[in-house]
N, C-alpha and C. Protein backbone atom coordinates (compact mmCIF):
# COMPACT_ATOMS: atom_id res chain seq x y z
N UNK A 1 -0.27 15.60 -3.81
CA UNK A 1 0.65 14.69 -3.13
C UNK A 1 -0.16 13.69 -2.30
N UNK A 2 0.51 12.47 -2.53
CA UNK A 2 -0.36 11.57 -1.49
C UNK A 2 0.43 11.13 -0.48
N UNK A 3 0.02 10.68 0.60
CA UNK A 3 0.83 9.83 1.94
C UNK A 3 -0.17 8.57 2.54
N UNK A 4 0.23 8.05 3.31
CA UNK A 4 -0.16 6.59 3.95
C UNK A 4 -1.55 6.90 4.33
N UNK A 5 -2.09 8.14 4.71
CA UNK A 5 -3.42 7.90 4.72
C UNK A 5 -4.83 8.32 3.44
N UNK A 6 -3.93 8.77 2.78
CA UNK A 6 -4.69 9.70 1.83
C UNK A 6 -3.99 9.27 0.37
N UNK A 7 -4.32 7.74 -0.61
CA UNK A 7 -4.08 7.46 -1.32
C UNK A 7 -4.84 6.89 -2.59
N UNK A 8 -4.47 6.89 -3.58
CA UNK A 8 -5.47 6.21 -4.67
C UNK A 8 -5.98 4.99 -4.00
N UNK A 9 -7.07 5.05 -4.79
CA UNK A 9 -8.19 3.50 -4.57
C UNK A 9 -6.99 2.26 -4.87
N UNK A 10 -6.52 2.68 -6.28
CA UNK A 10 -5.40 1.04 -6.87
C UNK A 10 -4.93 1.20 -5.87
N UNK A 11 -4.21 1.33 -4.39
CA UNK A 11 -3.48 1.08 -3.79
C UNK A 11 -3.72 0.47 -2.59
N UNK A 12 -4.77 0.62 -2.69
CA UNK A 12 -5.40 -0.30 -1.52
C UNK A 12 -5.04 -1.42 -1.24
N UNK A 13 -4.65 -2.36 -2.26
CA UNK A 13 -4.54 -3.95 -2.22
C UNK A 13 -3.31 -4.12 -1.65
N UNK A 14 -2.50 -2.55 -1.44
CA UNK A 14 -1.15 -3.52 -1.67
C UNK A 14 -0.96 -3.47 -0.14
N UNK A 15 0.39 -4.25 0.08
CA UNK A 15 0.62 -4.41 1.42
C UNK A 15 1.71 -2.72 1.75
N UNK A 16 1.33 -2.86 3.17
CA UNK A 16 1.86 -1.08 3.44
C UNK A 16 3.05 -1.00 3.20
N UNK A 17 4.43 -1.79 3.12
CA UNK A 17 5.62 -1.74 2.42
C UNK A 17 5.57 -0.74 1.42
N UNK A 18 4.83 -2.11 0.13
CA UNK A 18 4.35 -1.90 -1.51
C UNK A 18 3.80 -0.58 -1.13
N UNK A 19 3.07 -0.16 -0.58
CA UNK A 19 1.79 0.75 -0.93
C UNK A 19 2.95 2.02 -0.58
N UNK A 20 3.71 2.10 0.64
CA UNK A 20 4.78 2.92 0.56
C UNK A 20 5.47 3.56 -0.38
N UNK A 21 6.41 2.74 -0.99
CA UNK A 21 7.25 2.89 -2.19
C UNK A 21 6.23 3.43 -2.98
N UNK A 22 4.99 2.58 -3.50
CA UNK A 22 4.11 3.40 -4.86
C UNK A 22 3.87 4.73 -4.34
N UNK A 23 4.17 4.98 -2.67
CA UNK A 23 3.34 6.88 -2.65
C UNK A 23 4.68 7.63 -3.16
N UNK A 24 5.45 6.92 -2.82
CA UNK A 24 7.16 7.82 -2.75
C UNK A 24 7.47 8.06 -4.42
N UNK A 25 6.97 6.87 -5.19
CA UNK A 25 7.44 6.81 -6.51
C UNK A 25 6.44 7.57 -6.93
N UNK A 26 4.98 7.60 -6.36
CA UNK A 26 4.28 8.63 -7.13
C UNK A 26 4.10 9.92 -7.09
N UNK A 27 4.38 10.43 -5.71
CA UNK A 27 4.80 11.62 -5.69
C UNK A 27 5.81 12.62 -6.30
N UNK A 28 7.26 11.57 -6.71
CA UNK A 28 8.13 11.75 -7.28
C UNK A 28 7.20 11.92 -8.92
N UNK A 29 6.52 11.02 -9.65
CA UNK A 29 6.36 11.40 -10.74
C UNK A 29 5.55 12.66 -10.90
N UNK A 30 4.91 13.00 -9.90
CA UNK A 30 3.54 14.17 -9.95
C UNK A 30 4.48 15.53 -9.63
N UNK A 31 5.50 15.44 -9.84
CA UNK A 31 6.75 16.83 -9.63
C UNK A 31 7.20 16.41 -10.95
N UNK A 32 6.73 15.53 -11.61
CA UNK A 32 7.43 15.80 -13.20
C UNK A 32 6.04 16.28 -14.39
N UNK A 33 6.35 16.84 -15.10
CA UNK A 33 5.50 17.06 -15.89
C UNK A 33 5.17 15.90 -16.95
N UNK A 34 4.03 16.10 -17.42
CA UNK A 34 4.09 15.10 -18.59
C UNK A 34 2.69 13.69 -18.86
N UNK A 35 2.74 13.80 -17.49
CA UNK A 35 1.96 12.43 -17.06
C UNK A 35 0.80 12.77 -16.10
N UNK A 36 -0.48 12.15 -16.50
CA UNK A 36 -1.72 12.59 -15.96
C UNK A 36 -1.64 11.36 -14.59
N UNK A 37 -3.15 11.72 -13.82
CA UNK A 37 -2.53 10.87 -12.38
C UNK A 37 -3.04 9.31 -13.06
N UNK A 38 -3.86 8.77 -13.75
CA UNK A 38 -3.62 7.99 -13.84
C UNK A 38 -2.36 6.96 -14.39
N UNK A 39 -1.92 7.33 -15.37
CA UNK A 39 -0.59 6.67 -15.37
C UNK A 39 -0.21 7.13 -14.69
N UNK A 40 0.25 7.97 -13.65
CA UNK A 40 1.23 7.99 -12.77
C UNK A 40 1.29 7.00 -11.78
N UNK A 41 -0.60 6.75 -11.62
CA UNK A 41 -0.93 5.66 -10.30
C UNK A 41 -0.42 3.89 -10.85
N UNK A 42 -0.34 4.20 -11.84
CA UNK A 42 -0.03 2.47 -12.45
C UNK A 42 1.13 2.68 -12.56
N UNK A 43 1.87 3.84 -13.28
CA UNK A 43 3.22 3.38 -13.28
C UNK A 43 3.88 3.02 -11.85
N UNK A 44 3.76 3.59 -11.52
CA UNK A 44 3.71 3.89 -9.70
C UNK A 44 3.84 2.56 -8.70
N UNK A 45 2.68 1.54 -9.32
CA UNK A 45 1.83 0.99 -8.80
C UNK A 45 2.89 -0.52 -9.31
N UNK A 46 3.40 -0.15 -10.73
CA UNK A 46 3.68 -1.82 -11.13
C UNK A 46 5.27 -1.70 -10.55
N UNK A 47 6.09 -0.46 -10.58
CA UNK A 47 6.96 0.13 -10.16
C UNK A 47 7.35 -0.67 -8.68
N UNK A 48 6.68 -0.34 -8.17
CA UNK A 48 6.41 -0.81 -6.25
C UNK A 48 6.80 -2.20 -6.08
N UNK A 49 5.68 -3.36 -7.20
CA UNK A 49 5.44 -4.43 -7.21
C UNK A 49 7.14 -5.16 -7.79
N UNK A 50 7.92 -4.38 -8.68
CA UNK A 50 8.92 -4.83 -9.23
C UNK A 50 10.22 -4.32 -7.55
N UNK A 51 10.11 -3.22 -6.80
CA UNK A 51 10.99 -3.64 -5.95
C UNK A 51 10.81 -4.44 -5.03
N UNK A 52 9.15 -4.86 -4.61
CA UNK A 52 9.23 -5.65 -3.96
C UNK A 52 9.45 -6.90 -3.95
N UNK A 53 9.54 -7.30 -5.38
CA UNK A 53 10.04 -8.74 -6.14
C UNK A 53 11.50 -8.84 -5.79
N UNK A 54 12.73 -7.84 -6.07
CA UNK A 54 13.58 -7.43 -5.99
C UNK A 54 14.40 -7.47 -4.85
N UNK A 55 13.46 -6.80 -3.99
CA UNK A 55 13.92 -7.24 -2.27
C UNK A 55 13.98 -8.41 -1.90
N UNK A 56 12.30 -8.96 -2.25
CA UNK A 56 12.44 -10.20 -1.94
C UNK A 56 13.25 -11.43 -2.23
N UNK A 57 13.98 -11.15 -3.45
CA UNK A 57 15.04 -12.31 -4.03
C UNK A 57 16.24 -12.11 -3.74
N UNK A 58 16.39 -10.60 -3.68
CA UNK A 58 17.71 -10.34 -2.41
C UNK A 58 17.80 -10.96 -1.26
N UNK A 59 16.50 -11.01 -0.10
CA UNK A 59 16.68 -10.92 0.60
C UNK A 59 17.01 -13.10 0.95
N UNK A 60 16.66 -13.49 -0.36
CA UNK A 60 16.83 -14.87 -0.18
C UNK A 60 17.67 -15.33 -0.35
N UNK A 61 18.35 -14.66 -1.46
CA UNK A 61 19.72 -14.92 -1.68
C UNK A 61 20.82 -14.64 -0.56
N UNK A 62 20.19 -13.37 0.11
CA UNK A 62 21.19 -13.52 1.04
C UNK A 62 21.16 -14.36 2.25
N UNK A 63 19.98 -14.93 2.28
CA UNK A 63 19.57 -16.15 3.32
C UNK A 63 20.07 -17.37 2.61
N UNK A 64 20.12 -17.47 1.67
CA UNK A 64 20.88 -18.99 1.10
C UNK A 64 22.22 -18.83 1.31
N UNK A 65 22.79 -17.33 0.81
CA UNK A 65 24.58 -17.43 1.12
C UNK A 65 24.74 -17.82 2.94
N UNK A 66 23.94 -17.24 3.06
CA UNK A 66 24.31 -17.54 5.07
C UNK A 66 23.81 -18.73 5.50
N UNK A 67 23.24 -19.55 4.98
CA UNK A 67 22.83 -20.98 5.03
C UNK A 67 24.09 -21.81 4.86
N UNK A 68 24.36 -21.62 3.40
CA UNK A 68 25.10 -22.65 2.39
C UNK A 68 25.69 -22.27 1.64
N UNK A 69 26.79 -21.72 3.02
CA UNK A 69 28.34 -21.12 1.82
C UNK A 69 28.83 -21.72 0.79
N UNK A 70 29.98 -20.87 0.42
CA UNK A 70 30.00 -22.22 -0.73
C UNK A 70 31.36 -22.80 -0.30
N UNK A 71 31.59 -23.65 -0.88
CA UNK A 71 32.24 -24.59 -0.49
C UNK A 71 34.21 -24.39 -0.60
């Protein structure tokens, strides 16, 4: 199991949000069978990168609706 201080090398780059979610999502996969740690660390890893895309276009959208209702 990994946590915020004790994580793969790939995770280094990310910002501590990202790097969050990839421990939560990877921990979750390392309780499933099937998958060695490296794919787990990438799946993990691209996993993270797609909610934080996700949030982030949420979180704009919901800054444009509160900008510039509609009409």
């Amino acid at each position: 199991m990994w946590s915020a201080t004790h994580f793969p090398a790939a995770m280094r780059s990310l910002t501590p949000s990202v790097r969050a979610k990839a421990i939560e999502i990877a921990n979750s996969l390392l309780m499933q069978d099937g998958m060695n740690k490296q794919e787990v660390v990438a799946v993990s890893v691209s996993e993270a990168r797609k909610w934080s895309r996700r949030r982030t276009l949420e979180a704009d959208s919901t800054q444009r609706g509160t900008l510039y209702p509609a009409s």
